[in-house]
N, C-alpha and C. Protein backbone atom coordinates (compact mmCIF):
# COMPACT_ATOMS: atom_id res chain seq x y z
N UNK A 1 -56.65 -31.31 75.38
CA UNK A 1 -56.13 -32.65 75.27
C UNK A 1 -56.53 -33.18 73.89
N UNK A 2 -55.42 -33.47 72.75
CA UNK A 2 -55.37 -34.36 71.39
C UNK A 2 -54.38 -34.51 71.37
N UNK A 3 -54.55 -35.92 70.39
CA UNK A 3 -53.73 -36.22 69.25
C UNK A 3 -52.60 -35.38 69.39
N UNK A 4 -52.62 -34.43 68.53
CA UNK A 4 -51.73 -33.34 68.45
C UNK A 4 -51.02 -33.35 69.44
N UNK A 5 -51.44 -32.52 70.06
CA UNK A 5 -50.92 -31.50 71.95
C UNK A 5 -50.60 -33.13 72.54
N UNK A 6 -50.90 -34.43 72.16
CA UNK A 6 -50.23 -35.59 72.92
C UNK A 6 -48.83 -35.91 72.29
N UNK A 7 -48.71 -35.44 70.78
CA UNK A 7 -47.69 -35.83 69.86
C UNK A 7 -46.51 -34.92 70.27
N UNK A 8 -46.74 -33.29 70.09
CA UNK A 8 -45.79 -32.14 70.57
C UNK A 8 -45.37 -32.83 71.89
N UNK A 9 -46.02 -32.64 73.02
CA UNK A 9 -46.13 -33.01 74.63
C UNK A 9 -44.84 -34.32 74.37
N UNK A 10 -45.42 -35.61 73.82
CA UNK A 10 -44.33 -36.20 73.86
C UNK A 10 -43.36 -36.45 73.20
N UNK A 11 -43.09 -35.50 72.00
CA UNK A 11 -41.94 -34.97 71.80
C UNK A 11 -40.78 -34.49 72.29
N UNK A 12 -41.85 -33.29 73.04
CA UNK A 12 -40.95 -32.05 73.57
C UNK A 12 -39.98 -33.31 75.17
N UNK A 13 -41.14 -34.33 75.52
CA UNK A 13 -40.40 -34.83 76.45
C UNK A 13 -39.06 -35.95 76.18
N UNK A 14 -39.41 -36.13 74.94
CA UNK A 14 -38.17 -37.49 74.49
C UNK A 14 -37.21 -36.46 74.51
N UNK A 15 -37.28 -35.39 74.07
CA UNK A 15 -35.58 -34.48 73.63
C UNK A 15 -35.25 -34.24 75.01
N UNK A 16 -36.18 -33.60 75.81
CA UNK A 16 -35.40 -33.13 77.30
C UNK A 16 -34.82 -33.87 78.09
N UNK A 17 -35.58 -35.29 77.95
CA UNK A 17 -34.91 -36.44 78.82
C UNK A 17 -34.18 -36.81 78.10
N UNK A 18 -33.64 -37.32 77.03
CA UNK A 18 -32.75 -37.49 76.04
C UNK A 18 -32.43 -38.75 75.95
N UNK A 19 -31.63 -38.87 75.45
CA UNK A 19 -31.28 -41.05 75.22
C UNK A 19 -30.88 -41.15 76.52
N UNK A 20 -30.69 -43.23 76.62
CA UNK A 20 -31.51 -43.97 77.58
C UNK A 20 -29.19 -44.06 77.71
N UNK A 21 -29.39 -43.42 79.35
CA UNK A 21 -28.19 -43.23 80.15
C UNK A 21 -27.46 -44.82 80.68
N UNK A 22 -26.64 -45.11 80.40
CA UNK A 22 -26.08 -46.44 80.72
C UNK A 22 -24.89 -46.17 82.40
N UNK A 23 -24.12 -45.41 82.44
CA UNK A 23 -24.34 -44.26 83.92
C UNK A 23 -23.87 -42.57 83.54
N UNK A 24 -22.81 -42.37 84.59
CA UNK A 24 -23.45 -41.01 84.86
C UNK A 24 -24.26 -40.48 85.91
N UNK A 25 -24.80 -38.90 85.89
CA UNK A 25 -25.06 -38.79 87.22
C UNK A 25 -26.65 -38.68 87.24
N UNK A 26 -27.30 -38.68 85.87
CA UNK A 26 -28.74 -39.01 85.53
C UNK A 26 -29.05 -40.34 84.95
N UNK A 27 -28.12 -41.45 84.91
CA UNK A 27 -28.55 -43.00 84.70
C UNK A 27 -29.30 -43.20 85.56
N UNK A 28 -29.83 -43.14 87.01
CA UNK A 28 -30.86 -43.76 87.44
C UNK A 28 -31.96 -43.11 87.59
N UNK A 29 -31.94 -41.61 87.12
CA UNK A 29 -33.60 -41.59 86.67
C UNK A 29 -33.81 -41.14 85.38
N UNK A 30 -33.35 -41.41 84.39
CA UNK A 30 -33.61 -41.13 82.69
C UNK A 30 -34.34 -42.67 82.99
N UNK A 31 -34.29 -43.57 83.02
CA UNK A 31 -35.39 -44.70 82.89
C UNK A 31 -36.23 -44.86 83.55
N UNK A 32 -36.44 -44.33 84.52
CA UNK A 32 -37.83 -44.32 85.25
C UNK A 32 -38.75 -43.14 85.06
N UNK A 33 -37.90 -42.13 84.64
CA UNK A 33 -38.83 -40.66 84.03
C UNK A 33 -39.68 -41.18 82.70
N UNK A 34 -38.44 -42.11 81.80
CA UNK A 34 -38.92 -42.47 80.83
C UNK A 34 -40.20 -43.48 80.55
N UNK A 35 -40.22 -44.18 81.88
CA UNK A 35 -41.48 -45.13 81.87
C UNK A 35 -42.69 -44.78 82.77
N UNK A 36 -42.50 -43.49 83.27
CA UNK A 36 -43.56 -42.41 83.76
C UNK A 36 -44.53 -42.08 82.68
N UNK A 37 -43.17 -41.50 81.42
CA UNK A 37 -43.74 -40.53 80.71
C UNK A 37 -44.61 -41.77 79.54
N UNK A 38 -43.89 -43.40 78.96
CA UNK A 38 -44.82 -44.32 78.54
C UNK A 38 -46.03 -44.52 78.98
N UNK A 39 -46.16 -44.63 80.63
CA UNK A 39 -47.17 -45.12 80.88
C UNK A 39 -48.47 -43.96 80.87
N UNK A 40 -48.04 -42.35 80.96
CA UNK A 40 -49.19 -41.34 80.84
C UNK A 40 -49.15 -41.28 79.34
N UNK A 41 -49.04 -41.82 78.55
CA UNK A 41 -48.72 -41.84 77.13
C UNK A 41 -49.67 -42.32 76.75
N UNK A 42 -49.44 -43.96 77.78
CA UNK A 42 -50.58 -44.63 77.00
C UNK A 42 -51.74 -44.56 77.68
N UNK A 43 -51.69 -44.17 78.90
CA UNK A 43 -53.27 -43.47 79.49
C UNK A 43 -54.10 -42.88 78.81
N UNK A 44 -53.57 -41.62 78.13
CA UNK A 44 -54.20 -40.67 77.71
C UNK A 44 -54.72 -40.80 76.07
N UNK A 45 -53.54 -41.87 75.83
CA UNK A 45 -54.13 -42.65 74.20
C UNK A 45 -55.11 -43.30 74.39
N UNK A 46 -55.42 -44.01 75.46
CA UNK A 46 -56.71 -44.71 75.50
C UNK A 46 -58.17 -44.17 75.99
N UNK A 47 -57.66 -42.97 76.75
CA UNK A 47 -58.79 -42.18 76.54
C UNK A 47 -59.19 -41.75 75.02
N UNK A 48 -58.33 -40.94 74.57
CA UNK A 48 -58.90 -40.58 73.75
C UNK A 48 -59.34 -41.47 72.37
N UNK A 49 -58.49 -42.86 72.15
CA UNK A 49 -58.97 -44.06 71.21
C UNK A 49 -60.77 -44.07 71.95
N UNK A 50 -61.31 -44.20 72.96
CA UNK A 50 -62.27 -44.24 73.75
C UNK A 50 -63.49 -43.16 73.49
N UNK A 51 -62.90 -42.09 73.03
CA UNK A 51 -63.80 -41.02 73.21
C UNK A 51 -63.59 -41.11 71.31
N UNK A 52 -62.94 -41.03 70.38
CA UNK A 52 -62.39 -41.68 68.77
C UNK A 52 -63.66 -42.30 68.37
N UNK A 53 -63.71 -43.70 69.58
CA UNK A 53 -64.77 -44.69 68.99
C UNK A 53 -66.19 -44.73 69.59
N UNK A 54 -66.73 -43.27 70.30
CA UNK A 54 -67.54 -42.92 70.80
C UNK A 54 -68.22 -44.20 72.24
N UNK A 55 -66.87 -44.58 72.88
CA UNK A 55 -67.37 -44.95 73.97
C UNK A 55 -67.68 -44.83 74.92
N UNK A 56 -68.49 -44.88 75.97
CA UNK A 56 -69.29 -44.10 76.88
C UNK A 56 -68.25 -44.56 78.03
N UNK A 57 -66.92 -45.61 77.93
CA UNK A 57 -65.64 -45.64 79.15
C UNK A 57 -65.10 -44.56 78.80
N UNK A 58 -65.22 -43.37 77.74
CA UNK A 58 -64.18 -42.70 78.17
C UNK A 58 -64.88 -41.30 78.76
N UNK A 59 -65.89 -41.18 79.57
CA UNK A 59 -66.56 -40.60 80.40
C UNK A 59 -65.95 -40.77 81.67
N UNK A 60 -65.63 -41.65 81.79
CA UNK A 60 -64.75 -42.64 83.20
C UNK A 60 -62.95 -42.31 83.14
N UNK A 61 -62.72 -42.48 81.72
CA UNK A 61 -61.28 -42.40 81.63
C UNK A 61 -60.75 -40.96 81.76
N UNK A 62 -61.87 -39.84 81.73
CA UNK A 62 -61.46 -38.55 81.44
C UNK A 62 -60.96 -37.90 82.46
N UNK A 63 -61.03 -38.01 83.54
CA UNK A 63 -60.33 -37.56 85.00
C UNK A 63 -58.75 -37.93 84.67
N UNK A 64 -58.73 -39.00 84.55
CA UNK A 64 -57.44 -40.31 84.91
C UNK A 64 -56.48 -39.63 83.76
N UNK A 65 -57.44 -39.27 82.65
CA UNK A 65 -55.91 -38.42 81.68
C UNK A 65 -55.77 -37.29 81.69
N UNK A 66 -57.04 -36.80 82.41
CA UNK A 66 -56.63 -35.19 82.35
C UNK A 66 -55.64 -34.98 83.65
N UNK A 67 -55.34 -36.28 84.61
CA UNK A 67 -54.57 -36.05 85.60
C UNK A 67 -52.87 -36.03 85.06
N UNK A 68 -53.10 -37.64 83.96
CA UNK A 68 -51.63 -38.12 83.33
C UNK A 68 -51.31 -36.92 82.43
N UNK A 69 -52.34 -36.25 81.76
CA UNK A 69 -51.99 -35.15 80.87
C UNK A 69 -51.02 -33.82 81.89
N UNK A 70 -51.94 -33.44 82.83
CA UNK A 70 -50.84 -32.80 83.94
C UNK A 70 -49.97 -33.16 84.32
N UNK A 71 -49.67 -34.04 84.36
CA UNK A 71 -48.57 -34.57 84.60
C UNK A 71 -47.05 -34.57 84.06
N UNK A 72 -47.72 -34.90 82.53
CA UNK A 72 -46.59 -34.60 81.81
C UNK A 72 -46.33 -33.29 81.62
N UNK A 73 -47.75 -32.23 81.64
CA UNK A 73 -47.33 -30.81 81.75
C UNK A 73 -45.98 -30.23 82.64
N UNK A 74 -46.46 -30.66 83.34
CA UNK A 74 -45.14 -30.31 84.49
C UNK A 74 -43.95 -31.16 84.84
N UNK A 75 -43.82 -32.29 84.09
CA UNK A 75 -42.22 -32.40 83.84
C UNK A 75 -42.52 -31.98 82.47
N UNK A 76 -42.86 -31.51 81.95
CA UNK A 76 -42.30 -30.26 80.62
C UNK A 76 -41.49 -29.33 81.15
N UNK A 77 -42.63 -28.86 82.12
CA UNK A 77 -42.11 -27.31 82.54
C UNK A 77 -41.21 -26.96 83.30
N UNK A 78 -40.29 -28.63 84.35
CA UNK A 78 -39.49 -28.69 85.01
C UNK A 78 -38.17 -29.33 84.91
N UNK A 79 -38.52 -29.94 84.07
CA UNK A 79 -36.87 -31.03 83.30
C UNK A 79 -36.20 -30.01 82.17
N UNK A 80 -34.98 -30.38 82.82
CA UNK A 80 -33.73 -29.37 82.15
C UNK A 80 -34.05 -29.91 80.45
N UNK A 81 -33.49 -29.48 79.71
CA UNK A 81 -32.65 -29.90 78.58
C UNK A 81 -31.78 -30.59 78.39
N UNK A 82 -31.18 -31.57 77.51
CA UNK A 82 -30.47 -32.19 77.77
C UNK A 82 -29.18 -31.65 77.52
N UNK A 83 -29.04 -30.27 77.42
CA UNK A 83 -27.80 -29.41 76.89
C UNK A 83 -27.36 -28.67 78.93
N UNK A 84 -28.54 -28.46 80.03
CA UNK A 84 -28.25 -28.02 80.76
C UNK A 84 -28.14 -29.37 82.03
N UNK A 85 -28.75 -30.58 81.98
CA UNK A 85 -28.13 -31.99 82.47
C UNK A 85 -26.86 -32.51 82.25
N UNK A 86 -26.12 -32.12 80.98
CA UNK A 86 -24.77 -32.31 80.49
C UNK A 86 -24.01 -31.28 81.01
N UNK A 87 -24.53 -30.12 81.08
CA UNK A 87 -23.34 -28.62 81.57
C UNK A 87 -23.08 -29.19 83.18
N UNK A 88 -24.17 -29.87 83.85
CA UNK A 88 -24.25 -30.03 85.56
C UNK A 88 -25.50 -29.37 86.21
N UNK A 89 -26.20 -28.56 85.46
CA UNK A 89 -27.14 -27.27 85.91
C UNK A 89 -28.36 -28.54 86.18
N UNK A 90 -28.57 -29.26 85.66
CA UNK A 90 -29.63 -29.86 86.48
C UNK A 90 -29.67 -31.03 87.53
């Protein structure tokens, strides 16, 4: 868990979920995936701003992102592309 591996991680997730669906047959969950993936975003930023500024909360916070960090692991490893959501395949 960094910086980094938080930057790739939510990268790799903005492209798969792809821009914000107005309808269609993934308009009602491209915005709620998308405010899944904000809110373990900013979990795991505040751990680590926490552990940055050598504070002894992020002893406490470190469960809670290593959970949000899994989390996003696996909608990595399970959300289509946005090339196989457009074909129908997902």
């Amino acid at each position: 868990m960094s910086r980094a591996g938080l930057e790739r991680l939510t990268s790799l997730l903005t492209e798969r979920i792809g821009p914000p669906r107005d309808h269609g047959t993934d308009a009602s969950r491209v915005e709620p995936l998308r405010r899944q993936v904000r809110h373990a975003v900013t979990g795991i930023d505040a751990y680590l701003s926490a552990v940055e500024a050598g504070n002894c909360a992020a002893v406490g916070l470190r469960e809670q992102a290593l959970e949000l960090w899994q989390g996003l692991e696996r909608l990595a490893s399970v959300r289509p592309g946005p090339d196989a959501a457009d074909s129908g395949a997902g």
